[in-house]
N, C-alpha and C. Protein backbone atom coordinates (compact mmCIF):
# COMPACT_ATOMS: atom_id res chain seq x y z
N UNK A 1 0.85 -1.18 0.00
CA UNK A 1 0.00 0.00 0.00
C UNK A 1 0.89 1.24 0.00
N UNK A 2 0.64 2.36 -1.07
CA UNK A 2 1.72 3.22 -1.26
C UNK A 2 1.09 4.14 0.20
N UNK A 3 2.52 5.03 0.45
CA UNK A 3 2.02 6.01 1.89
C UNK A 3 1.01 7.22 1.22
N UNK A 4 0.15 8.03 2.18
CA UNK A 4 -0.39 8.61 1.85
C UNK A 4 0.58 10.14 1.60
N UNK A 5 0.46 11.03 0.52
CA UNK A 5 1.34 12.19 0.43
C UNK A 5 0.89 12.96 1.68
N UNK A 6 2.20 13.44 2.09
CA UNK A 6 1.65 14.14 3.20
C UNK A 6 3.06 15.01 3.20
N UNK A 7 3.49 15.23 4.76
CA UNK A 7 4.60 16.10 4.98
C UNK A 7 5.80 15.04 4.80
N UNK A 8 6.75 14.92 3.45
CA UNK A 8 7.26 13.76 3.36
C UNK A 8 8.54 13.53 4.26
N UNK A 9 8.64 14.35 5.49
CA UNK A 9 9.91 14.32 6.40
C UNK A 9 9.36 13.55 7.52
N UNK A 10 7.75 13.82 7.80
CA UNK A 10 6.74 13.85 8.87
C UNK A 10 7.75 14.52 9.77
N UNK A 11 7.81 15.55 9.57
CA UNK A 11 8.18 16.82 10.37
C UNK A 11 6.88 17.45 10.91
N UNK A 12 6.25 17.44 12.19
CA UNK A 12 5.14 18.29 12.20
C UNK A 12 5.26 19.65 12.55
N UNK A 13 4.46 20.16 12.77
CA UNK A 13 4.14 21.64 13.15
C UNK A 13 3.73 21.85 14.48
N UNK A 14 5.31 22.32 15.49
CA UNK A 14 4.45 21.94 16.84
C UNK A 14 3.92 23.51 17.08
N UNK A 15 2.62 23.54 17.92
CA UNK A 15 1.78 24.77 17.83
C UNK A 15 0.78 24.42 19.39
N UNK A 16 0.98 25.80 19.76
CA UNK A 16 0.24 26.01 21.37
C UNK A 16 -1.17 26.09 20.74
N UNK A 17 -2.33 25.23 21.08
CA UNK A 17 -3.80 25.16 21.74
C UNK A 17 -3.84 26.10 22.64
N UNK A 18 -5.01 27.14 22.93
CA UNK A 18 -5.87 27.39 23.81
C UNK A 18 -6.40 26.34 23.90
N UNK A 19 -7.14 26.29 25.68
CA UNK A 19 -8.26 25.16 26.33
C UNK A 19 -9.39 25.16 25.17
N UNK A 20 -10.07 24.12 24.99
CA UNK A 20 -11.28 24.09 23.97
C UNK A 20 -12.15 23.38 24.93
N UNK A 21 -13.33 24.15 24.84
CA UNK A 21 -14.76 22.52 24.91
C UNK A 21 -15.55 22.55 23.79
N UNK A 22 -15.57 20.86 23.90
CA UNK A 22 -15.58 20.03 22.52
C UNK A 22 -17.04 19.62 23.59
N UNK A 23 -18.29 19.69 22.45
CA UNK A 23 -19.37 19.03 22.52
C UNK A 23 -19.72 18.37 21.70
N UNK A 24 -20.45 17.22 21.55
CA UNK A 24 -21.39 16.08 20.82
C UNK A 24 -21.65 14.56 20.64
N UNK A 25 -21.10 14.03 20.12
CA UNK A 25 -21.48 12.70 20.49
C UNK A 25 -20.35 12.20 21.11
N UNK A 26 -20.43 11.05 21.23
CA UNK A 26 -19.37 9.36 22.34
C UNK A 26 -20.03 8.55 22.16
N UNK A 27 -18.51 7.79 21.29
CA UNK A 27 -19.05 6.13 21.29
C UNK A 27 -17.67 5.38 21.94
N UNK A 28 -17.93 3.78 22.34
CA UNK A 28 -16.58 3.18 22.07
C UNK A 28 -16.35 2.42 21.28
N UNK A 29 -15.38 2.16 20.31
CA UNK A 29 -14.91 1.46 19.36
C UNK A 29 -14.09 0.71 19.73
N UNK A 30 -14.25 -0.26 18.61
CA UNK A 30 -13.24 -1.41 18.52
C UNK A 30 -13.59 -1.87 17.11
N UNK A 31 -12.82 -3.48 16.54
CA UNK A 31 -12.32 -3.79 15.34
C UNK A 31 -13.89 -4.05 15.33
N UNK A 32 -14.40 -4.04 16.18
CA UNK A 32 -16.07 -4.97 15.71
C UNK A 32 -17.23 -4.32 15.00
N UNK A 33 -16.67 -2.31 15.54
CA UNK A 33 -17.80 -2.04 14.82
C UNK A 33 -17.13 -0.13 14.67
N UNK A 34 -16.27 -0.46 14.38
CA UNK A 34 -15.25 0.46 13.71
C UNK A 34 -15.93 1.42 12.13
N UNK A 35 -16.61 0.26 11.76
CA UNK A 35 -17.08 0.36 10.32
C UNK A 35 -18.30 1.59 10.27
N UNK A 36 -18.63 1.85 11.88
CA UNK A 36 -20.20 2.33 12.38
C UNK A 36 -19.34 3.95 12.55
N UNK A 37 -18.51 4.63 12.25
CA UNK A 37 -17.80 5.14 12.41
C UNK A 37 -18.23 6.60 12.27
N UNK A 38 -18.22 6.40 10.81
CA UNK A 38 -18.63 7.53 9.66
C UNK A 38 -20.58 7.77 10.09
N UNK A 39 -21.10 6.86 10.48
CA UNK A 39 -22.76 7.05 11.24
C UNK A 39 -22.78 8.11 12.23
N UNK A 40 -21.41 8.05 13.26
CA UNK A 40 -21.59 9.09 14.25
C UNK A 40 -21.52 10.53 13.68
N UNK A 41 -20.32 10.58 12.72
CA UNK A 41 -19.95 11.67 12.32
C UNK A 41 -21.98 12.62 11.85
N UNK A 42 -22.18 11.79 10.66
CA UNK A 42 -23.59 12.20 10.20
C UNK A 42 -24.71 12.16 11.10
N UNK A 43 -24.88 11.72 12.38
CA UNK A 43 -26.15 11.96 13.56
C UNK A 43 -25.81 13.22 14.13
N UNK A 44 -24.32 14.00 14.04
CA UNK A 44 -23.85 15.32 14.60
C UNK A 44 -24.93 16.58 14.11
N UNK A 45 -25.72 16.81 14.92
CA UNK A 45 -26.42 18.33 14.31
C UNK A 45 -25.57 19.39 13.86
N UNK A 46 -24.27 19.17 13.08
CA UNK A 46 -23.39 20.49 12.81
C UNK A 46 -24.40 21.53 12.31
N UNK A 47 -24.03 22.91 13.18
CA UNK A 47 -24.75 24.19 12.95
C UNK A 47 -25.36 24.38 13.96
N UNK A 48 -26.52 23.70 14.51
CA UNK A 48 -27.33 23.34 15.33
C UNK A 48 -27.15 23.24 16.98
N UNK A 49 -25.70 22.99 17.27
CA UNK A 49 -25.43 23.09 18.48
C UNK A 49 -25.35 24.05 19.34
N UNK A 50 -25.54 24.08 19.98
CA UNK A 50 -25.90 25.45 21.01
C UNK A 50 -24.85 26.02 21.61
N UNK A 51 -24.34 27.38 21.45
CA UNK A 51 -23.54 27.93 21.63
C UNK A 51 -21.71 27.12 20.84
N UNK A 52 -22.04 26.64 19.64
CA UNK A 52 -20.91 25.93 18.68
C UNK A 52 -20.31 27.69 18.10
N UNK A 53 -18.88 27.36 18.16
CA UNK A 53 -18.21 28.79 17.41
C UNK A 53 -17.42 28.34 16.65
N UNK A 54 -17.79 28.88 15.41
CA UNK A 54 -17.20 28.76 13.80
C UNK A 54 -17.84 27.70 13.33
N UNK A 55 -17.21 27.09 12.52
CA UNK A 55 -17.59 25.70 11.56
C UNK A 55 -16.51 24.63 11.34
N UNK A 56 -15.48 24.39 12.21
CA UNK A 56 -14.73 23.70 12.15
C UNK A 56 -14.93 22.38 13.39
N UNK A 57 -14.80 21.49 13.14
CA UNK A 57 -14.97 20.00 13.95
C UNK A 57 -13.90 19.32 14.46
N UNK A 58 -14.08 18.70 15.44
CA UNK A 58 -13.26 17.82 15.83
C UNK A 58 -13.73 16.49 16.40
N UNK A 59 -12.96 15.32 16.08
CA UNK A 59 -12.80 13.55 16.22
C UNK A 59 -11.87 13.66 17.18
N UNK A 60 -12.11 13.72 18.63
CA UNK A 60 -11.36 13.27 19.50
C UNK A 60 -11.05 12.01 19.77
N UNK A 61 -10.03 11.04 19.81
CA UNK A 61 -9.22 10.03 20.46
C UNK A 61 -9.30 10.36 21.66
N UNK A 62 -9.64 9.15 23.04
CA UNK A 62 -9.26 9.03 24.22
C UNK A 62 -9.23 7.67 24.58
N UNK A 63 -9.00 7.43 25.87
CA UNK A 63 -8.85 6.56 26.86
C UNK A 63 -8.60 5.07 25.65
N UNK A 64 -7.67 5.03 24.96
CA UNK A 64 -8.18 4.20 23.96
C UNK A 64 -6.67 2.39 24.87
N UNK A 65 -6.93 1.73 24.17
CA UNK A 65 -5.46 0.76 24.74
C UNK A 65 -4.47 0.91 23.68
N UNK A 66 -3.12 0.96 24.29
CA UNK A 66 -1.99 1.37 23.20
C UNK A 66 -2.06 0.10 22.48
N UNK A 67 -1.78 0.39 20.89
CA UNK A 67 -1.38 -0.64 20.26
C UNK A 67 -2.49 -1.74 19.69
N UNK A 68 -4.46 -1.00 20.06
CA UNK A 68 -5.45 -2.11 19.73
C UNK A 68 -6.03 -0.73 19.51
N UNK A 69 -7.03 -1.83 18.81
CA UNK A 69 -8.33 -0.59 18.20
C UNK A 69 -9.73 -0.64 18.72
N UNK A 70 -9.23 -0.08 20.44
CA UNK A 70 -10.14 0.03 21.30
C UNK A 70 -10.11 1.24 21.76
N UNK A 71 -11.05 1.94 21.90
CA UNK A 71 -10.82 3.98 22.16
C UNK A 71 -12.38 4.28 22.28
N UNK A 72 -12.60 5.05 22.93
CA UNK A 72 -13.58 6.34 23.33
C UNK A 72 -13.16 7.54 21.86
N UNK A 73 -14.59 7.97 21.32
CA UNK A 73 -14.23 8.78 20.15
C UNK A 73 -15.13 9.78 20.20
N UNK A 74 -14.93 11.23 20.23
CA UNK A 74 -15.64 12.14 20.39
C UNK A 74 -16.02 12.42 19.33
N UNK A 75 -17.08 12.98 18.79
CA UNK A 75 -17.20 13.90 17.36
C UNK A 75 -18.15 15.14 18.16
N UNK A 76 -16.98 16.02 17.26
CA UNK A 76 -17.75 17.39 18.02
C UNK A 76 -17.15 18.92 17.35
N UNK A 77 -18.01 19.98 18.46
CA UNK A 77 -17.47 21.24 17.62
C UNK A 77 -17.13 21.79 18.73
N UNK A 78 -16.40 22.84 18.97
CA UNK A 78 -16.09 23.89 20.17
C UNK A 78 -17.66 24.99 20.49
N UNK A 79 -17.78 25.16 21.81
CA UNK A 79 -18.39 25.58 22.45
C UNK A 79 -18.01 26.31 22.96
N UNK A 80 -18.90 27.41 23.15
CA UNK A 80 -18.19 28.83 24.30
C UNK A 80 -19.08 28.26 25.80
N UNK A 81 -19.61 27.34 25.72
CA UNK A 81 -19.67 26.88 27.41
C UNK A 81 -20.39 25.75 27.06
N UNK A 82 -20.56 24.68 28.11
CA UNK A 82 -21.66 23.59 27.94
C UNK A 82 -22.88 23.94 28.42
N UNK A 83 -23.34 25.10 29.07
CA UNK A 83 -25.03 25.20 29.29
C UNK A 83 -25.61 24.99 27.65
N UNK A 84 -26.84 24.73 28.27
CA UNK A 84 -27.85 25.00 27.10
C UNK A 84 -27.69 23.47 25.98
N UNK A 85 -26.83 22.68 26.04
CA UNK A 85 -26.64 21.57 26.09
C UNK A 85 -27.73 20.50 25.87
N UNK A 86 -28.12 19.56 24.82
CA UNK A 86 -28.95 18.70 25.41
C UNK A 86 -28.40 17.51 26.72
N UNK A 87 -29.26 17.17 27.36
CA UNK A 87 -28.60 16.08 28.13
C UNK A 87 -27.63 15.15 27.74
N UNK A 88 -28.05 14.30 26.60
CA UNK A 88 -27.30 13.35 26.17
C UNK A 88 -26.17 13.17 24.92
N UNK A 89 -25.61 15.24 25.33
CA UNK A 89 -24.69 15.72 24.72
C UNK A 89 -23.15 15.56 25.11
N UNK A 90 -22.30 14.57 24.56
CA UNK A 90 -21.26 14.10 25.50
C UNK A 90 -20.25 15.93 25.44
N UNK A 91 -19.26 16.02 26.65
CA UNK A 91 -19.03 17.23 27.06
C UNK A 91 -17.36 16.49 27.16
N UNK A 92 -16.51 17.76 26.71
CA UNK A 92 -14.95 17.16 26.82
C UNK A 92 -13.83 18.70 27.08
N UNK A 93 -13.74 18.79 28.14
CA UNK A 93 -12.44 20.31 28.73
C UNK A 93 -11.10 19.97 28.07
N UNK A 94 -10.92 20.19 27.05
CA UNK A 94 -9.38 20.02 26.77
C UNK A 94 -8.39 21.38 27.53
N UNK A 95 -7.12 21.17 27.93
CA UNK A 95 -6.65 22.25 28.64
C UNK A 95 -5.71 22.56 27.64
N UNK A 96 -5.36 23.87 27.76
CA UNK A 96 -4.13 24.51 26.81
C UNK A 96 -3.04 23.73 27.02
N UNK A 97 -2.66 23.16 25.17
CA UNK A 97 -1.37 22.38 25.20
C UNK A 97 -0.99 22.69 24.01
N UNK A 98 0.15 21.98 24.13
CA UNK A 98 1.04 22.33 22.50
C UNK A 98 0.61 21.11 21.65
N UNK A 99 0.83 20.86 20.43
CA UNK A 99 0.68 19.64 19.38
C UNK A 99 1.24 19.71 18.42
N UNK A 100 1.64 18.15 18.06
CA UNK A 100 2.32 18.23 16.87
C UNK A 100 1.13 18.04 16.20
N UNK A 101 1.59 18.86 15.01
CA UNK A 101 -0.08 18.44 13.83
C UNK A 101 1.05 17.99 12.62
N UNK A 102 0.27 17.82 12.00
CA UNK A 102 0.58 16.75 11.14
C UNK A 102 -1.05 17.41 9.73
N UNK A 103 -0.88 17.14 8.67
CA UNK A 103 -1.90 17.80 7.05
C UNK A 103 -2.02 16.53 6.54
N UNK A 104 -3.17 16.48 6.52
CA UNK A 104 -3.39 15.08 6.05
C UNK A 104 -3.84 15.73 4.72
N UNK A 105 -3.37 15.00 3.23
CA UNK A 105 -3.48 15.68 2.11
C UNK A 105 -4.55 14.32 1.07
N UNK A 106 -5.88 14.69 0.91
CA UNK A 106 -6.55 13.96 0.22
C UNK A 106 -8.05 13.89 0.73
N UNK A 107 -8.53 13.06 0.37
CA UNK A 107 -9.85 12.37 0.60
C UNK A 107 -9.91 12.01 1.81
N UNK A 108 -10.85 12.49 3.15
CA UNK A 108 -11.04 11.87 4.20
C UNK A 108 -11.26 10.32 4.28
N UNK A 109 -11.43 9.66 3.92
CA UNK A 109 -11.70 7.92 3.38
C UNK A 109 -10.23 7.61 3.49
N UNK A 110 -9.12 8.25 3.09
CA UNK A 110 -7.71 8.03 3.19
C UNK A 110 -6.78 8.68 4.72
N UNK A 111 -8.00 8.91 5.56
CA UNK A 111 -7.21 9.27 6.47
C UNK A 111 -6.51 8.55 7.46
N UNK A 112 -7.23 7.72 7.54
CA UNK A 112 -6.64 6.39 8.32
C UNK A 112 -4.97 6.04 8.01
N UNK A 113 -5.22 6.18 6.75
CA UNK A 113 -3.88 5.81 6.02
C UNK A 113 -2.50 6.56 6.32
N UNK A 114 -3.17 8.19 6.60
CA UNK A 114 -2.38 9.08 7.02
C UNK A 114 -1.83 8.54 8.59
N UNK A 115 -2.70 8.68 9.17
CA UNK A 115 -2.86 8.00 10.84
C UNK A 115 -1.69 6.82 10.82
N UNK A 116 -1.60 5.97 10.21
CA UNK A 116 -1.01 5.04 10.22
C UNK A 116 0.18 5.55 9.96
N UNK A 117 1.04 5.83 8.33
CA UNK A 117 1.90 6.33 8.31
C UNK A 117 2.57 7.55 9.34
N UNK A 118 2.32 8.19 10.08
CA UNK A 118 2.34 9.24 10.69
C UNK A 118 2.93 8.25 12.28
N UNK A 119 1.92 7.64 12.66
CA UNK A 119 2.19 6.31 13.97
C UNK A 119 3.53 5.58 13.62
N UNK A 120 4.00 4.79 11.97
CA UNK A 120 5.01 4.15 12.05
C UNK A 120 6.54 4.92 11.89
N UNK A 121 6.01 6.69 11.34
CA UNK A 121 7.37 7.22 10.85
C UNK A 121 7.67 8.14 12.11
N UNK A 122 6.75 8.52 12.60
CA UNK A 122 7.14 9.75 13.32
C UNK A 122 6.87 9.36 15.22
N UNK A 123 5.53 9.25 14.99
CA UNK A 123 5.08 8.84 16.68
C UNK A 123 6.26 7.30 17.34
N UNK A 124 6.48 6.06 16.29
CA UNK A 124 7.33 5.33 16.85
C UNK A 124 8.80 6.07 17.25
N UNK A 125 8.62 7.25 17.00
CA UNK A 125 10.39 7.80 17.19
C UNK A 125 10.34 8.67 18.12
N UNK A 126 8.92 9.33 18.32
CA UNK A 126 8.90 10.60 19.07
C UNK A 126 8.31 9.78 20.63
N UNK A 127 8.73 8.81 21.15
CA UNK A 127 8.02 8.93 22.63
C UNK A 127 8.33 9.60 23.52
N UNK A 128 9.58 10.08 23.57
CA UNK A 128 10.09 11.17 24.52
C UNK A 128 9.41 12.61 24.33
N UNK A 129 8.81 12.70 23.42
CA UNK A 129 8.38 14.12 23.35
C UNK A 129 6.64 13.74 23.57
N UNK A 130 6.34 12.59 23.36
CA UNK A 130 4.41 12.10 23.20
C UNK A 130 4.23 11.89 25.00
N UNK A 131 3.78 11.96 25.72
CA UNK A 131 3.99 11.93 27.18
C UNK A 131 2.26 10.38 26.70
N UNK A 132 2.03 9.93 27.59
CA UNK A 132 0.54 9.44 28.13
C UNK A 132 -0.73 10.22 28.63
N UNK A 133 -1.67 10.77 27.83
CA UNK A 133 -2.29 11.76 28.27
C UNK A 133 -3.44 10.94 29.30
N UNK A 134 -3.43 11.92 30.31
CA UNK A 134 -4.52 12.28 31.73
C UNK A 134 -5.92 11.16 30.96
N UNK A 135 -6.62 10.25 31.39
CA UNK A 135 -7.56 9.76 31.40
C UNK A 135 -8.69 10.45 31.20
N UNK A 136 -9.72 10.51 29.94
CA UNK A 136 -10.38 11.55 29.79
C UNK A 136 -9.80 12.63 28.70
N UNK A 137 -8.25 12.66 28.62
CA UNK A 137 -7.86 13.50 27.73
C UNK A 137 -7.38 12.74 26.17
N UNK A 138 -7.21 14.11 25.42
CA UNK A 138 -6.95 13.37 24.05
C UNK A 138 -5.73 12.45 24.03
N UNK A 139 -6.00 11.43 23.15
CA UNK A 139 -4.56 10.74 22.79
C UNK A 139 -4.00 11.23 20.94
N UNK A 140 -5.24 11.88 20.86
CA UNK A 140 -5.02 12.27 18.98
C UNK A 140 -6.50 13.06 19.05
N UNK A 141 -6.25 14.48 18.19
CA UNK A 141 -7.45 15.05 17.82
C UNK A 141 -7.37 15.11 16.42
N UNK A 142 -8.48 14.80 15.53
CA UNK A 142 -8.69 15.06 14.23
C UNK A 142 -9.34 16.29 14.06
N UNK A 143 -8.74 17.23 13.44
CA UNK A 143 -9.21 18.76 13.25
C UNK A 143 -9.86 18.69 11.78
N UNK A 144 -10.92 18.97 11.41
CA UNK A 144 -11.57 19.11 10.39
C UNK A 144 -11.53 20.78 10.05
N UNK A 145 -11.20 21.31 9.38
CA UNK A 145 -10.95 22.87 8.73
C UNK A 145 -12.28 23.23 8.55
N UNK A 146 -12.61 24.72 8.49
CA UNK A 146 -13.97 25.08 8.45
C UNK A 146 -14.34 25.51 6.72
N UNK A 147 -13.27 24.79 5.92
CA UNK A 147 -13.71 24.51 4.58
C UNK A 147 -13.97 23.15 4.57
N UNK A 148 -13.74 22.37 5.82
CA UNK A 148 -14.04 20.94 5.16
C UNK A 148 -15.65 20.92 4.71
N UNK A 149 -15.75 20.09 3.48
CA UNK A 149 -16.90 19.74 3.22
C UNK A 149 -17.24 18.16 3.21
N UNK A 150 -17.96 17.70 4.12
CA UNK A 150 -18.48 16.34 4.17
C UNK A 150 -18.84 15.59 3.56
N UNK A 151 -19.71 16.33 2.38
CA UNK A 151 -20.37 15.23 1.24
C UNK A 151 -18.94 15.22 0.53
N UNK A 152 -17.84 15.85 -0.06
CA UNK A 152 -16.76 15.80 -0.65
C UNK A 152 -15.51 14.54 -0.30
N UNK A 153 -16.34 14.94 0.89
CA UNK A 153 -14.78 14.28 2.00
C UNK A 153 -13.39 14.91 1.70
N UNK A 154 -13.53 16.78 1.47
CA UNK A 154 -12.27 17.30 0.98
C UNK A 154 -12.10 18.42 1.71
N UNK A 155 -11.00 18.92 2.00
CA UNK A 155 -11.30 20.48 2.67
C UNK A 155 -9.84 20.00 4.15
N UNK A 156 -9.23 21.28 4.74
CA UNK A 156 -8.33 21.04 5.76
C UNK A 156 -8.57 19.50 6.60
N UNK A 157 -7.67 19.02 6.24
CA UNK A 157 -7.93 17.73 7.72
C UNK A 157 -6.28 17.97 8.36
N UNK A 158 -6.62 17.89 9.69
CA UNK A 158 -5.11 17.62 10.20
C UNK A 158 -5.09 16.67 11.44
N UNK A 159 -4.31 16.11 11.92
CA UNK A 159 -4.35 14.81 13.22
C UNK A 159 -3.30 16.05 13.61
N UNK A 160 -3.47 15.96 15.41
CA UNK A 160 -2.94 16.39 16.49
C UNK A 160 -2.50 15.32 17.71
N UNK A 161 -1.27 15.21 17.81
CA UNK A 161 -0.96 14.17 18.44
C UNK A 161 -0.23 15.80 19.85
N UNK A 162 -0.92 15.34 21.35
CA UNK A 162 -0.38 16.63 22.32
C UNK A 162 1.39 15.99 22.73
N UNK A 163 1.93 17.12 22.82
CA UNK A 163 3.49 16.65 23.44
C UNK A 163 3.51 17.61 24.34
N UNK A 164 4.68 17.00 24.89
CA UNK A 164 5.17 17.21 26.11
C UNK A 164 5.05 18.73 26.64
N UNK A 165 4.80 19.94 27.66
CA UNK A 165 4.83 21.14 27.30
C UNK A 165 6.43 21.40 27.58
């Protein structure tokens, strides 16, 4: 399988976060129903969320087991607070950190691919700088750009892996 084009050094771009809250759905995954994936993304009321600022999204990674494809997965948008909230709106405090990002260049359907390459060239080398994030916190955020367009599957994508401050 050829690598996906991307940053061909996988040199990322390390860059300070402000704190975000991320509202909307939670599921947990694994190899069994992984496939149910792309369903969460489309049940997201994007626009619709209450007190959501801008148009850009995020696929949070958490609490997942190193090395299996078992994880807690957020899909969501930033919020200027969680009131006003429906109940069974999952809620996530990320705190100000730095990240390496990483441009994923193509078709969202190929991002995985990115993910992967990115895990065997860069993340297997960088553990001294990747710490174990806090339980509850990200292990990888997928940033969707506020040109991404969904029916396209085209528009900014980038993976955020947090390092060390």
């Amino acid at each position: 399988m050829a690598e996906p084009k991307m940053q061909a050094d996988f040199t990322p771009r390390i860059e300070h976060e402000d704190a975000m809250l991320i509202a909307g759905s939670q599921r947990h995954y694994t190899k069994q129903n992984l496939s149910e994936l792309s369903a969460q993304w489309e049940r997201l009321p994007f626009g619709n969320i209450p007190g959501q600022t801008g148009r850009a999204a995020y696929g949070v990674i958490f609490d997942g087991k190193e090395n299996e494809c078992d994880f807690e997965y957020l899909t969501g948008v930033e919020v200027t607070s969680f009131d006003n909230l429906p109940a069974d709106f999952a809620r996530m405090s990320i705190p100000a950190h730095r990240y390496a990002k990483f441009t994923h260049v193509g078709n969202v359907s190929k991002l995985k691919e990115t993910i992967d390459a990115v895990a065997r060239n860069w993340l297997s080398k960088a553990k001294d700088m990747v710490g174990t994030p806090a339980k509850g916190q990200p292990w990888m955020i997928e940033f969707y750009g506020e040109d991404f367009n969904a029916k396209s599957g085209t528009g900014t994508i980038e993976i955020w892996f947090p390092v060390k401050q």
